[in-house]
PDB file of N, CA and C in Angstrom:
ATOM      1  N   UNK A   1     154.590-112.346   2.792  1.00  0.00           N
ATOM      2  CA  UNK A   1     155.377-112.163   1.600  1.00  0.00           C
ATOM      3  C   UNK A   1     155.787-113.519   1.046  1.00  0.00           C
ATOM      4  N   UNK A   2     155.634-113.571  -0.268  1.00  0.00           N
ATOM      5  CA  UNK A   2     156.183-115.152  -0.800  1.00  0.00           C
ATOM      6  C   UNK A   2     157.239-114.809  -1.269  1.00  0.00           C
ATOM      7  N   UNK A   3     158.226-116.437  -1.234  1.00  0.00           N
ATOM      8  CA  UNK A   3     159.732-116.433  -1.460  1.00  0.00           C
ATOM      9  C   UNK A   3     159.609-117.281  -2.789  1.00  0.00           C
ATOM     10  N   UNK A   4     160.326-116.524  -3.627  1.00  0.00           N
ATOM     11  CA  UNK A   4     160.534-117.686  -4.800  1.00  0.00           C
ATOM     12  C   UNK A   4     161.934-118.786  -4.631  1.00  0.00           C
ATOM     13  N   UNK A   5     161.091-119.905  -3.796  1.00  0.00           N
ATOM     14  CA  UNK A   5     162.134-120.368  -3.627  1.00  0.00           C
ATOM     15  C   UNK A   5     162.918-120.869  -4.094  1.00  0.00           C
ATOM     16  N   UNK A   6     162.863-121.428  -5.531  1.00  0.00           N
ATOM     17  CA  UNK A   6     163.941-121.530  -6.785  1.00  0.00           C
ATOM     18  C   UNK A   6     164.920-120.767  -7.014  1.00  0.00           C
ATOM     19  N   UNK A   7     164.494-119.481  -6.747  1.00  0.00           N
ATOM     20  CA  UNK A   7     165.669-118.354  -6.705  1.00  0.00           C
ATOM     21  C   UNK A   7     166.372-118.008  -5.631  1.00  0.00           C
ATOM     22  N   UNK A   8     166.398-118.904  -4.795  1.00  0.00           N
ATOM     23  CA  UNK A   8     166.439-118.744  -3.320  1.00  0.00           C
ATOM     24  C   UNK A   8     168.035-119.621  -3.290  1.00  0.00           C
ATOM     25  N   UNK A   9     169.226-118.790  -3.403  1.00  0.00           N
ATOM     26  CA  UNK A   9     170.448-118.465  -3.240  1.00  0.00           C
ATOM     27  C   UNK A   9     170.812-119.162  -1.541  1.00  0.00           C
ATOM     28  N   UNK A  10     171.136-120.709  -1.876  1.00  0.00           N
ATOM     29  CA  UNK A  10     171.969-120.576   0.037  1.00  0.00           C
ATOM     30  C   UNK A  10     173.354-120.784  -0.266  1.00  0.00           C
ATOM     31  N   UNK A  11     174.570-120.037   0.637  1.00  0.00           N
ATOM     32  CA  UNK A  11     175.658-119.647   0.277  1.00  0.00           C
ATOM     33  C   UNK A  11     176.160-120.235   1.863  1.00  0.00           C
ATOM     34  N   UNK A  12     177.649-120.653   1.539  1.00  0.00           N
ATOM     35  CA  UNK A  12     178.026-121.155   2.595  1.00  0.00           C
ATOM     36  C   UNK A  12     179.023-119.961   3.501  1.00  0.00           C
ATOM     37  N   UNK A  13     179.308-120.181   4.627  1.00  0.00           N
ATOM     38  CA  UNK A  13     180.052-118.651   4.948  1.00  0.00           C
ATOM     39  C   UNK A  13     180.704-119.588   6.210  1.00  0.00           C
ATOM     40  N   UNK A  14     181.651-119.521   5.788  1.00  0.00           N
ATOM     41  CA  UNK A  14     182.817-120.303   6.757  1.00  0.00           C
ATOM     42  C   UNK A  14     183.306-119.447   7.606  1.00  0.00           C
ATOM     43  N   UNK A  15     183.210-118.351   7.079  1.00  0.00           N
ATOM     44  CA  UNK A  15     184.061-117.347   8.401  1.00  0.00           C
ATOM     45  C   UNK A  15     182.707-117.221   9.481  1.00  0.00           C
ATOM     46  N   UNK A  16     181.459-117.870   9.513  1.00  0.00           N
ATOM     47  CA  UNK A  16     180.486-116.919  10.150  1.00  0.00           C
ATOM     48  C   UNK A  16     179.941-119.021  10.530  1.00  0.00           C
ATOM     49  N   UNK A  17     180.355-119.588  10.377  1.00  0.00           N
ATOM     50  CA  UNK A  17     180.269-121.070  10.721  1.00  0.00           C
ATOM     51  C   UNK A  17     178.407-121.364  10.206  1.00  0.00           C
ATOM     52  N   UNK A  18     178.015-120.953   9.181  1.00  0.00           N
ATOM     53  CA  UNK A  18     176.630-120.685   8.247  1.00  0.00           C
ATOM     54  C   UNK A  18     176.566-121.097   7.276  1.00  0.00           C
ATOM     55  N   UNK A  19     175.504-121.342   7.019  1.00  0.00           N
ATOM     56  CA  UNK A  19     174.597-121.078   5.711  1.00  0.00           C
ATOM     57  C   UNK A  19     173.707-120.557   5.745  1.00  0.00           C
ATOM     58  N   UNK A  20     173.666-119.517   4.554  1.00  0.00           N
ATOM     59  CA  UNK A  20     172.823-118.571   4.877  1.00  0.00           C
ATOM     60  C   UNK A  20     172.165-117.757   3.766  1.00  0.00           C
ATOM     61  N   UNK A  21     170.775-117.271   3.377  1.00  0.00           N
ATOM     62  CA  UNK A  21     170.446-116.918   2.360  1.00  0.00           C
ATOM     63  C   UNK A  21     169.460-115.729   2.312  1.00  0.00           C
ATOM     64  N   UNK A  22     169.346-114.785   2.108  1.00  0.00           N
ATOM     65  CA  UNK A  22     169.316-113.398   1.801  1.00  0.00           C
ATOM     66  C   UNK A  22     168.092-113.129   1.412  1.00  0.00           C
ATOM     67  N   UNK A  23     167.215-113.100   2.331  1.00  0.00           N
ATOM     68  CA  UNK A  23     165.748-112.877   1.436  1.00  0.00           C
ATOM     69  C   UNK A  23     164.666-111.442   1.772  1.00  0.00           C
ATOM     70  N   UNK A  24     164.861-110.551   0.622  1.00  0.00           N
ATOM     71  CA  UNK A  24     164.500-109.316   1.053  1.00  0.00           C
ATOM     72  C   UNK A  24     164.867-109.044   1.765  1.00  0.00           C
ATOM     73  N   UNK A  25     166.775-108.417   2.075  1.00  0.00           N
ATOM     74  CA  UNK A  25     167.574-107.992   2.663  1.00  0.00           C
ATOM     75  C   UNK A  25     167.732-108.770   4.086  1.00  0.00           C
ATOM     76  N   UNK A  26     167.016-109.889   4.548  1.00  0.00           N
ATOM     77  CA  UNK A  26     166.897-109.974   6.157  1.00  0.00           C
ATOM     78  C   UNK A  26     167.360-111.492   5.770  1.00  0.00           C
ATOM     79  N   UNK A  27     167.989-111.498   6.939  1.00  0.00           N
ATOM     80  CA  UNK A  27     168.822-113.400   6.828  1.00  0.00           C
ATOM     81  C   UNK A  27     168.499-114.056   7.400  1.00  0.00           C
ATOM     82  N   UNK A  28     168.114-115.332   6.034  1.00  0.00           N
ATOM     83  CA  UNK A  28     167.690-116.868   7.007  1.00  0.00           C
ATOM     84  C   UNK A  28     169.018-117.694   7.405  1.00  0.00           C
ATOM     85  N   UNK A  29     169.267-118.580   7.917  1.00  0.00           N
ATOM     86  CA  UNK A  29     170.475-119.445   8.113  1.00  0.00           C
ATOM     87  C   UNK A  29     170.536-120.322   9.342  1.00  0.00           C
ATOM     88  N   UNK A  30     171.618-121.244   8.623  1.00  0.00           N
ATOM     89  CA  UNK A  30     171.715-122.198   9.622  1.00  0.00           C
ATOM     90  C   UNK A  30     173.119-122.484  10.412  1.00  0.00           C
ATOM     91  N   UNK A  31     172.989-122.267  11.241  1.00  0.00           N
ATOM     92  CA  UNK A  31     174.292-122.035  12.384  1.00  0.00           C
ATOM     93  C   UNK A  31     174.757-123.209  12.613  1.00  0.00           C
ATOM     94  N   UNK A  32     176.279-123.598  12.551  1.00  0.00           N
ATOM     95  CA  UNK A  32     176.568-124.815  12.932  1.00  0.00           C
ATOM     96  C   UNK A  32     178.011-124.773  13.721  1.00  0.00           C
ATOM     97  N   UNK A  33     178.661-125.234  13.752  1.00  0.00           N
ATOM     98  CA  UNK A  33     179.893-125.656  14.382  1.00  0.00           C
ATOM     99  C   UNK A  33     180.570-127.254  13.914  1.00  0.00           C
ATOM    100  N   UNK A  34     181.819-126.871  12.997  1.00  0.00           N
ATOM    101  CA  UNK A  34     182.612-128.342  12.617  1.00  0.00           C
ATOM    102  C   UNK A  34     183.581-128.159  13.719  1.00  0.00           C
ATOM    103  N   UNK A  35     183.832-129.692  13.774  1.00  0.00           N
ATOM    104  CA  UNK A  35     184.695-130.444  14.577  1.00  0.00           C
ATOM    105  C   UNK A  35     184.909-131.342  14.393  1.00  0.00           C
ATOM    106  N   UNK A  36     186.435-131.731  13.550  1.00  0.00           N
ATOM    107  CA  UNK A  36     187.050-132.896  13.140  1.00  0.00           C
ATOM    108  C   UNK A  36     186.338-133.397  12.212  1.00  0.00           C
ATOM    109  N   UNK A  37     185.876-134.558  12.499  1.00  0.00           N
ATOM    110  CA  UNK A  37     184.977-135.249  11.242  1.00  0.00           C
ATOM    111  C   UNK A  37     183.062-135.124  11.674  1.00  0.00           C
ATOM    112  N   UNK A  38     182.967-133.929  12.292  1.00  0.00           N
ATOM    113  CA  UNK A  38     181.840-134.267  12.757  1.00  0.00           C
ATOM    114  C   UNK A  38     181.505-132.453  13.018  1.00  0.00           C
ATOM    115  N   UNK A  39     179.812-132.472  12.306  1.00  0.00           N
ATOM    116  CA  UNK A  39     179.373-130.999  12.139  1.00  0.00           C
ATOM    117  C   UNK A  39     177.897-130.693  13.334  1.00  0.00           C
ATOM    118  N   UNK A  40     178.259-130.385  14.004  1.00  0.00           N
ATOM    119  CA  UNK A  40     177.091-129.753  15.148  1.00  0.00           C
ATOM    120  C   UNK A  40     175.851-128.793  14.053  1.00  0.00           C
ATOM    121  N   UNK A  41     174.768-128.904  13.933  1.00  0.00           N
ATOM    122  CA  UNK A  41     173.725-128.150  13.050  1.00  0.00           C
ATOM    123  C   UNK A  41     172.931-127.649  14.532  1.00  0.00           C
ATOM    124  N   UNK A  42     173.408-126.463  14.962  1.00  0.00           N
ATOM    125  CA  UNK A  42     173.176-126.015  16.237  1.00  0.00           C
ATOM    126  C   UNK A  42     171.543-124.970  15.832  1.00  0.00           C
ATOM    127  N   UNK A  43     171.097-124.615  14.973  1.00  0.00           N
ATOM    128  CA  UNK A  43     170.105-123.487  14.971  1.00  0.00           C
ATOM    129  C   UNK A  43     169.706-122.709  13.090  1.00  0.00           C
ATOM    130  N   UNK A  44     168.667-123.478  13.006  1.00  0.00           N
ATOM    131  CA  UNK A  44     167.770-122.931  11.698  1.00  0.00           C
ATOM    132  C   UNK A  44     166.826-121.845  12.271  1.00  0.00           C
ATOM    133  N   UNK A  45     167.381-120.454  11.490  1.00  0.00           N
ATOM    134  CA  UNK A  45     166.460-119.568  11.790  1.00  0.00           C
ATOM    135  C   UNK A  45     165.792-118.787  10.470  1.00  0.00           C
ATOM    136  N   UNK A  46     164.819-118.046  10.530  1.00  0.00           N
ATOM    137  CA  UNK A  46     164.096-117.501   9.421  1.00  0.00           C
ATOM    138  C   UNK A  46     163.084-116.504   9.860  1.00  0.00           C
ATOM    139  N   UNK A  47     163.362-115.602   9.210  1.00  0.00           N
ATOM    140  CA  UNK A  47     162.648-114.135   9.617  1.00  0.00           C
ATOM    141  C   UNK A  47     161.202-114.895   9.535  1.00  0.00           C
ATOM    142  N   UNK A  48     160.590-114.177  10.732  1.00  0.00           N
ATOM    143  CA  UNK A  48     158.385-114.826  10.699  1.00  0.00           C
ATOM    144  C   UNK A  48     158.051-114.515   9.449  1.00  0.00           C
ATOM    145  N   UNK A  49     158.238-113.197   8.512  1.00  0.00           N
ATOM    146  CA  UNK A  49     157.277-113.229   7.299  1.00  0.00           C
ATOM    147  C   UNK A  49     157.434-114.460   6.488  1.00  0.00           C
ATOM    148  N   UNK A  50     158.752-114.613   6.636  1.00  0.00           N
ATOM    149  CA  UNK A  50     159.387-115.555   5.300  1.00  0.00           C
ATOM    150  C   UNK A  50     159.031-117.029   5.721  1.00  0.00           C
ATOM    151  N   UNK A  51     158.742-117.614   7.364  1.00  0.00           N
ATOM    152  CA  UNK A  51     158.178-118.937   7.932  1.00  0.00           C
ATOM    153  C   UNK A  51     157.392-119.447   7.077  1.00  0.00           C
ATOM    154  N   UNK A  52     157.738-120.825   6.384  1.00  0.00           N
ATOM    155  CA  UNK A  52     156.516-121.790   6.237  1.00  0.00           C
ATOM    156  C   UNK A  52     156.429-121.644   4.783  1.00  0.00           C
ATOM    157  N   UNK A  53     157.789-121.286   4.185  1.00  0.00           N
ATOM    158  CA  UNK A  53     157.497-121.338   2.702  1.00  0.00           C
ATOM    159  C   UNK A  53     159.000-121.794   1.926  1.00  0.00           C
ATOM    160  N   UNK A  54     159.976-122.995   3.000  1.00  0.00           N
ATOM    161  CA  UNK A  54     160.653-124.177   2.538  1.00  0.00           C
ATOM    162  C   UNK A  54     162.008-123.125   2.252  1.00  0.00           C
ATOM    163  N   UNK A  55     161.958-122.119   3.152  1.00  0.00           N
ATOM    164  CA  UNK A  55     163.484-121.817   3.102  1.00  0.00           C
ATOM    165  C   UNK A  55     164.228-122.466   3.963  1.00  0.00           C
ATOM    166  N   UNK A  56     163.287-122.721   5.120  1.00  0.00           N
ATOM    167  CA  UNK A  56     164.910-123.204   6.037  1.00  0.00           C
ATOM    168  C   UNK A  56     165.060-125.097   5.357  1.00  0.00           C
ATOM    169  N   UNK A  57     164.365-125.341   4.974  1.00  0.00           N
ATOM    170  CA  UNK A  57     164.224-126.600   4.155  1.00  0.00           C
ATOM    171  C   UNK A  57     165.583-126.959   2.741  1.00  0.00           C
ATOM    172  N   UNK A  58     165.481-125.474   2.342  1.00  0.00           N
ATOM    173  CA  UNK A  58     166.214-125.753   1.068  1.00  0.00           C
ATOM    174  C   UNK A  58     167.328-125.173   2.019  1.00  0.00           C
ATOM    175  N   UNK A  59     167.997-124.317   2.762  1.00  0.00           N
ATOM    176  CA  UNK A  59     168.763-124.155   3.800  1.00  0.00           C
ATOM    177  C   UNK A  59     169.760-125.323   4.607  1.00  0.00           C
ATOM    178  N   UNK A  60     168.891-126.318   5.219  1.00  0.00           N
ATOM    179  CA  UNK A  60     169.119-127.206   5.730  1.00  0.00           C
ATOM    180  C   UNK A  60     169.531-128.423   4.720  1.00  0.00           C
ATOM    181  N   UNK A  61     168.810-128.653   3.374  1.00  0.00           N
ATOM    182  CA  UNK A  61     169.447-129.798   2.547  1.00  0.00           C
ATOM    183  C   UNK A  61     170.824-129.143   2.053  1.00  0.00           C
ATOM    184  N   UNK A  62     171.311-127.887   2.323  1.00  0.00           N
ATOM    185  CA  UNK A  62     172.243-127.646   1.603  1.00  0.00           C
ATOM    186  C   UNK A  62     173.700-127.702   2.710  1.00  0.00           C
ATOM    187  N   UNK A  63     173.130-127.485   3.868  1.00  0.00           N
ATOM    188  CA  UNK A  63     174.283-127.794   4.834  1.00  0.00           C
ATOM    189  C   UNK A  63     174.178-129.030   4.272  1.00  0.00           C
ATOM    190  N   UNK A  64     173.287-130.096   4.911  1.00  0.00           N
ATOM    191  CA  UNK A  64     173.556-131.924   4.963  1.00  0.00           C
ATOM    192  C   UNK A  64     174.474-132.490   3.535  1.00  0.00           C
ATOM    193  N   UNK A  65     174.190-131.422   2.543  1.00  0.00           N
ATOM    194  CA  UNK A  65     174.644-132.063   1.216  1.00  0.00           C
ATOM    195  C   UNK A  65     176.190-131.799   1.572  1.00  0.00           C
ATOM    196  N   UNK A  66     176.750-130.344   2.085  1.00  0.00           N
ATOM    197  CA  UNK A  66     178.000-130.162   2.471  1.00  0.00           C
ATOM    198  C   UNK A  66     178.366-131.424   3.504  1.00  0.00           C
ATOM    199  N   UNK A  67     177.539-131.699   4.303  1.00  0.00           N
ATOM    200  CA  UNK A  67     178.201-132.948   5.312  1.00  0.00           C
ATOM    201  C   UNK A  67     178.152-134.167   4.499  1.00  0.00           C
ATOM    202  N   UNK A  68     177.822-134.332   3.694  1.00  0.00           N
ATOM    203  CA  UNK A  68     177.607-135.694   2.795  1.00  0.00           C
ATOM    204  C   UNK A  68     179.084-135.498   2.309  1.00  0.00           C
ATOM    205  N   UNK A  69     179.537-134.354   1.408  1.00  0.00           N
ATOM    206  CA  UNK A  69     180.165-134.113   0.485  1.00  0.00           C
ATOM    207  C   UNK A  69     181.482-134.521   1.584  1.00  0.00           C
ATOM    208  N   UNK A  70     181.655-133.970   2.064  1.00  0.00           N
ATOM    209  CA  UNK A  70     182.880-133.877   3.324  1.00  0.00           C
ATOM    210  C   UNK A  70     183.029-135.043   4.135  1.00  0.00           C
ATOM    211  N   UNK A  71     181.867-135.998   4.251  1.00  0.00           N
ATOM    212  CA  UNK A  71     181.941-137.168   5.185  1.00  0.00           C
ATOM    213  C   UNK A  71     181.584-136.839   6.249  1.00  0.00           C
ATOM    214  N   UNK A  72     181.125-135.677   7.306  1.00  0.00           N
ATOM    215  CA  UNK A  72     180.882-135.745   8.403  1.00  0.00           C
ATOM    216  C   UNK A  72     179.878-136.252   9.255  1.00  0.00           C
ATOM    217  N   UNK A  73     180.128-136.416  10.073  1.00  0.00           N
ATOM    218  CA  UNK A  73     178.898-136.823  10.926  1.00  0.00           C
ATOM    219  C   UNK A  73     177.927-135.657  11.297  1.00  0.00           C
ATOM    220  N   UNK A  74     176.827-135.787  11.103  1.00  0.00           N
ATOM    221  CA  UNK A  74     175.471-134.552  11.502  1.00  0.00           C
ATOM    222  C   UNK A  74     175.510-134.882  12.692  1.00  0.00           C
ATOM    223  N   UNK A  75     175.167-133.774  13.713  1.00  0.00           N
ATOM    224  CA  UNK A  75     174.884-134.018  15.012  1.00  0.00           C
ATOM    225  C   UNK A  75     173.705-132.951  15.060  1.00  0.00           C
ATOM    226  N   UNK A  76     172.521-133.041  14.856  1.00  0.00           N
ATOM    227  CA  UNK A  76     171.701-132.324  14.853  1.00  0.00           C
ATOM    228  C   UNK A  76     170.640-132.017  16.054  1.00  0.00           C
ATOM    229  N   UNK A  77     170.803-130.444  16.550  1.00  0.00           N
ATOM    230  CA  UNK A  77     170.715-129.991  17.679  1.00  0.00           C
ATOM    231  C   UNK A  77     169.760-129.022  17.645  1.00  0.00           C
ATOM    232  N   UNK A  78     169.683-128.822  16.406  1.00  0.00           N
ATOM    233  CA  UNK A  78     168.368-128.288  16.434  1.00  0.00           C
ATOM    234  C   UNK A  78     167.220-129.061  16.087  1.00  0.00           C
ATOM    235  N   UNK A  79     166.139-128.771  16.506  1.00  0.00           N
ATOM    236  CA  UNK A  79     164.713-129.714  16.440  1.00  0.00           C
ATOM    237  C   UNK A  79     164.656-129.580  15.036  1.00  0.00           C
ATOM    238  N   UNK A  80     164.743-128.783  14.199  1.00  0.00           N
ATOM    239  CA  UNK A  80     164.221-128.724  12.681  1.00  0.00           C
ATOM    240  C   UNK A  80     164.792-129.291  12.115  1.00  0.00           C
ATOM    241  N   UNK A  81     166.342-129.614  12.122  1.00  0.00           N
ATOM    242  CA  UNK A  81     167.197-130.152  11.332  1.00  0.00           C
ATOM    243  C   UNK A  81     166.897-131.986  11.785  1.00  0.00           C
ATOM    244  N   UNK A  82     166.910-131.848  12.897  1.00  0.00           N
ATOM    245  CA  UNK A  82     166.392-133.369  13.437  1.00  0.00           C
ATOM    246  C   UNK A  82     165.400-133.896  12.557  1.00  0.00           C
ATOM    247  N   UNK A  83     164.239-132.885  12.798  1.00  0.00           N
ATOM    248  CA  UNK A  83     162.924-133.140  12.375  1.00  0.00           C
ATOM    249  C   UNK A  83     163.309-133.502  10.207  1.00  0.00           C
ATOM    250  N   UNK A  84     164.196-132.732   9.815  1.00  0.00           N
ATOM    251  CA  UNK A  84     164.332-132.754   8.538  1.00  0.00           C
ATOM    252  C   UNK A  84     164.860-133.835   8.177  1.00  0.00           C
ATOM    253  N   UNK A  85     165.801-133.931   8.932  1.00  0.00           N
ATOM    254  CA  UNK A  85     166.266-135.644   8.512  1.00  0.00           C
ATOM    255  C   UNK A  85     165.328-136.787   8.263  1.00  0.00           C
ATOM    256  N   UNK A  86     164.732-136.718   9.502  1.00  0.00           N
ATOM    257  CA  UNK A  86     163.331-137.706   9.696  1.00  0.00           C
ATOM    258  C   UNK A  86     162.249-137.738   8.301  1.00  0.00           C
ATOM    259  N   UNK A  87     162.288-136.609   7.881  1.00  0.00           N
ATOM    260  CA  UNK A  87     161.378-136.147   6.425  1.00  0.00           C
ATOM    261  C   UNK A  87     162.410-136.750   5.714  1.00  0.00           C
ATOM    262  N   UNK A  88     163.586-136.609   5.292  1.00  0.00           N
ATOM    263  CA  UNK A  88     164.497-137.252   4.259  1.00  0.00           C
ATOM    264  C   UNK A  88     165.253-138.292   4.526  1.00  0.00           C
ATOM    265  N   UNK A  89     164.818-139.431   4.839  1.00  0.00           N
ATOM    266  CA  UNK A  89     165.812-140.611   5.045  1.00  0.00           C
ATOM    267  C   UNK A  89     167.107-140.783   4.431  1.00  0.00           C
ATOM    268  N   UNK A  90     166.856-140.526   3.382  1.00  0.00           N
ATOM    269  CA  UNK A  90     168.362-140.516   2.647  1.00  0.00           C
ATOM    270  C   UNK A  90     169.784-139.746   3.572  1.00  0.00           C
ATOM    271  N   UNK A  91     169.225-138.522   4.363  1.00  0.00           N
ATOM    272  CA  UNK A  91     170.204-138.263   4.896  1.00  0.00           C
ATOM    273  C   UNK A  91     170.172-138.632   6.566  1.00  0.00           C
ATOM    274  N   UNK A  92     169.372-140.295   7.053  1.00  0.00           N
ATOM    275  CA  UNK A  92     169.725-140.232   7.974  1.00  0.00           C
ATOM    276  C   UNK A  92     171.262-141.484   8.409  1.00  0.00           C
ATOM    277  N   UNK A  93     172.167-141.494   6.823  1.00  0.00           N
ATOM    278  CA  UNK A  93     173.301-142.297   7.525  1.00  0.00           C
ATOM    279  C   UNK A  93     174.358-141.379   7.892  1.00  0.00           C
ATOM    280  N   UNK A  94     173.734-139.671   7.872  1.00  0.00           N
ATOM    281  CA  UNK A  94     174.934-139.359   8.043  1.00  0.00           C
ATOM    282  C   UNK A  94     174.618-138.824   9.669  1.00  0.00           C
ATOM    283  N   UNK A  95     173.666-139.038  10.461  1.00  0.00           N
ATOM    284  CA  UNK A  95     173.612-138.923  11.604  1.00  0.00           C
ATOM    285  C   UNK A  95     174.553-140.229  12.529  1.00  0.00           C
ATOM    286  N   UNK A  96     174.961-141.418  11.951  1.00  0.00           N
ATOM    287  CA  UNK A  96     175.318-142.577  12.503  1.00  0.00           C
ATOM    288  C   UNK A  96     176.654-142.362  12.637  1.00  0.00           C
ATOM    289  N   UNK A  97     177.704-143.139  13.763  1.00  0.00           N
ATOM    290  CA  UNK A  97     178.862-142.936  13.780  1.00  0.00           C
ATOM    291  C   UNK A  97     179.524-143.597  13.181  1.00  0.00           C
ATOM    292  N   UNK A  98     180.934-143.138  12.545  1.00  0.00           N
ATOM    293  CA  UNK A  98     181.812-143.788  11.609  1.00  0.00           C
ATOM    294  C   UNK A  98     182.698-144.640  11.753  1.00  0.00           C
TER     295      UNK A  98
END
């Protein structure tokens, strides 16, 4: 199934420590945990149909943009989010300590 990913809605959900976005009823998202000045990105997940077509991508720039926005430090614990940084340099000063 293809995702239009332009239309592809990621919403932040503080009570559920997420971001997370709604695609043909089934949820992609990215699980994290804040602490103080510093955000744990513990787990990018995405239903298999929807794999491999830049949701957890647009998912993941939208947490980092929240840690930009906020100042925190990324502590990235999941391999994808690791791996994403590495693809976007721009967000690797927010992996460094403050």
């Amino acid at each position: 199934m293809q995702i239009e990913l332009d239309k592809l809605e990621v919403l932040h959900n503080p009570a559920e420590n997420r971001f997370e976005a709604w695609i043909e009823g089934q949820l992609a998202k990215l699980d994290y945990r804040e602490d103080g000045d510093t955000i744990l990105m513990m787990h990018v997940g995405v239903p298999v149909e929807f794999r491999g077509q830049g949701a957890a991508g647009k998912i993941t720039q939208a947490a980092l943009e929240y840690a930009k926005a906020k100042s925190l430090r990324v502590i990235p614990m999941c391999p994808y989010v690791a791996w994403y940084i590495r693809q976007n340099p721009q967000y690797g000063e927010l992996t460094r300590h403050k």
